[in-house]
C-alpha atoms as a PDB file:
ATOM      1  CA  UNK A   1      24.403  52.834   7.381  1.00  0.00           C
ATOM      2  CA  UNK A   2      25.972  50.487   4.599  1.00  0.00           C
ATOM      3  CA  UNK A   3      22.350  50.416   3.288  1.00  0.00           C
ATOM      4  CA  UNK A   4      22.308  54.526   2.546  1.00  0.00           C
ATOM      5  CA  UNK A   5      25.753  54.489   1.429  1.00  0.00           C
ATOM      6  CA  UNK A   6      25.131  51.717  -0.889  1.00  0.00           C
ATOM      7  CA  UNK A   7      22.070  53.686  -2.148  1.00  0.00           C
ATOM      8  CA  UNK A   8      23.865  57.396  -2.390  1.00  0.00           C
ATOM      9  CA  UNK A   9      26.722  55.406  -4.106  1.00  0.00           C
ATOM     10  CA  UNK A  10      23.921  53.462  -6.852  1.00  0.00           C
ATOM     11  CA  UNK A  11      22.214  56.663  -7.153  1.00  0.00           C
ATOM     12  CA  UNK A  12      25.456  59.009  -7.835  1.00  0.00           C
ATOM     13  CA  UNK A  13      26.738  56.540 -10.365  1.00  0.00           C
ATOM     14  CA  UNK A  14      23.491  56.274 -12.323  1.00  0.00           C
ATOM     15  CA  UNK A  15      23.795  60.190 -12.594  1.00  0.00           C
ATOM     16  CA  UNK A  16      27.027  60.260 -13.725  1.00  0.00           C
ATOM     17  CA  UNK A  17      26.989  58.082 -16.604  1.00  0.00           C
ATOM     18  CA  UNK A  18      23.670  59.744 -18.150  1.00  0.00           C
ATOM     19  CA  UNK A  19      25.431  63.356 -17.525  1.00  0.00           C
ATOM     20  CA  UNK A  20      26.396  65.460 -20.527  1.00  0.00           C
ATOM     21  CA  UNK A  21      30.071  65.661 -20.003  1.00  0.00           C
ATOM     22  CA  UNK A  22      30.746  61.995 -18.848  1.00  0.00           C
ATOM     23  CA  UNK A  23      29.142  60.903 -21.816  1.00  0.00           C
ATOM     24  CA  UNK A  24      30.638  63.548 -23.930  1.00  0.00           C
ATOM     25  CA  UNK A  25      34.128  62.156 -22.788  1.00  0.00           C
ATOM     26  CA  UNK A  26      33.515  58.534 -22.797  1.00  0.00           C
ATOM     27  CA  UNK A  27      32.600  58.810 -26.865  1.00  0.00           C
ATOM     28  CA  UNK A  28      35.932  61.348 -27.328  1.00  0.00           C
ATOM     29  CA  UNK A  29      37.678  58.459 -25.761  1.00  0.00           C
ATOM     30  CA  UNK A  30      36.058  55.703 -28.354  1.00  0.00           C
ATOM     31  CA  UNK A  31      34.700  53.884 -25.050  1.00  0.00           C
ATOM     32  CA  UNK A  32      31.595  51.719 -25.671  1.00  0.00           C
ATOM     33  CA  UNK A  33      28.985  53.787 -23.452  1.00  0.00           C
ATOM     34  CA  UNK A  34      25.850  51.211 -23.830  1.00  0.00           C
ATOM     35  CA  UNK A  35      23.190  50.736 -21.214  1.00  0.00           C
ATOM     36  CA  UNK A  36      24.380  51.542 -17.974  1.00  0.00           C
ATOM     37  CA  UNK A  37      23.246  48.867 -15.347  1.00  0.00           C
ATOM     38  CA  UNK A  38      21.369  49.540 -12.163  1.00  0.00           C
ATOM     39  CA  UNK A  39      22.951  48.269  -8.701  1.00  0.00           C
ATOM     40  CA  UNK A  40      20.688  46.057  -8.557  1.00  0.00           C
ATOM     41  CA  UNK A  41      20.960  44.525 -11.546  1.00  0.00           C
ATOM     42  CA  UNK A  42      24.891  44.101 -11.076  1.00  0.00           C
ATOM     43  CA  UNK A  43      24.262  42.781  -7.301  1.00  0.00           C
ATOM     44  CA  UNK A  44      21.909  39.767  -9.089  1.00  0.00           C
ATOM     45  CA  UNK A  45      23.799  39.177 -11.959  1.00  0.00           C
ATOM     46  CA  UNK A  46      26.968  38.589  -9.390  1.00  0.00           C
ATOM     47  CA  UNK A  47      24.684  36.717  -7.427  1.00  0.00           C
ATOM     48  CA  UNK A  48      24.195  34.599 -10.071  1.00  0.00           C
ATOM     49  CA  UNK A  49      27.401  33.817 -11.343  1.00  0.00           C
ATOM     50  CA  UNK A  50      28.219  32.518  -7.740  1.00  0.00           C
ATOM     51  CA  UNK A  51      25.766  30.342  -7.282  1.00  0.00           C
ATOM     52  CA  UNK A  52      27.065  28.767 -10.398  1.00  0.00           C
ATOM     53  CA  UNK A  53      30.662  27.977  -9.285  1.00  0.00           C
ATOM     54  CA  UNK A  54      30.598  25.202  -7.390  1.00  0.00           C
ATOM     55  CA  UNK A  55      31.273  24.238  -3.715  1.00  0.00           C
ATOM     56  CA  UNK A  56      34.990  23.748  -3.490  1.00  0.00           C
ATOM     57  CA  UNK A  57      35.796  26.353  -6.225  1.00  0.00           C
ATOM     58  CA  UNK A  58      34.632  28.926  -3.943  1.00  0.00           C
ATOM     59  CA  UNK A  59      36.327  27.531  -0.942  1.00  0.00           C
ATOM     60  CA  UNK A  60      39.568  27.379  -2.856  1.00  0.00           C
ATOM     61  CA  UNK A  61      38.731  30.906  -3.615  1.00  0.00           C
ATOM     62  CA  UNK A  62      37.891  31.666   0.141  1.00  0.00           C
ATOM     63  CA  UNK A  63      41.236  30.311   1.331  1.00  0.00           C
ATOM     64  CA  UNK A  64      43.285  32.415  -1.332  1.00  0.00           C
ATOM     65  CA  UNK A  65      42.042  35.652  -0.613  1.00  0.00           C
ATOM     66  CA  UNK A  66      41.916  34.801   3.304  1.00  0.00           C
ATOM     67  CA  UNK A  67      45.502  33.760   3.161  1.00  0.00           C
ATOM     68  CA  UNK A  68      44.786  30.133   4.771  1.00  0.00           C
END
């Protein structure tokens, strides 16, 4: 279930940011519109970034937003 919603979610945004009026708003806003990223690529770029940060960074992190 979390794998299809994941999906419908990916899919819908990817559709939004290529459609006419989003993009026709974003540039009457002055917004920088670029390359929009698949899910994918966002899930491996975050992926990434926390494999970087090391052990007790994370833990620290863990206990913070866990209120331990």
């Amino acid at each position: 279930m979390a794998d299809d919603l994941t999906r419908t979610l990916r899919q819908a945004y990817l559709k939004l940011v290529v459609s006419p009026d989003y993009l026709a708003e974003a540039i009457k806003r002055g917004l920088d519109i670029g390359q929009p990223n698949t899910g994918e690529e966002l899930a491996q770029f975050v992926a990434g970034k926390l494999t970087s940060f090391p052990p007790q960074t994370i833990a620290e992190y863990r206990r913070f937003v866990e209120h331990q």
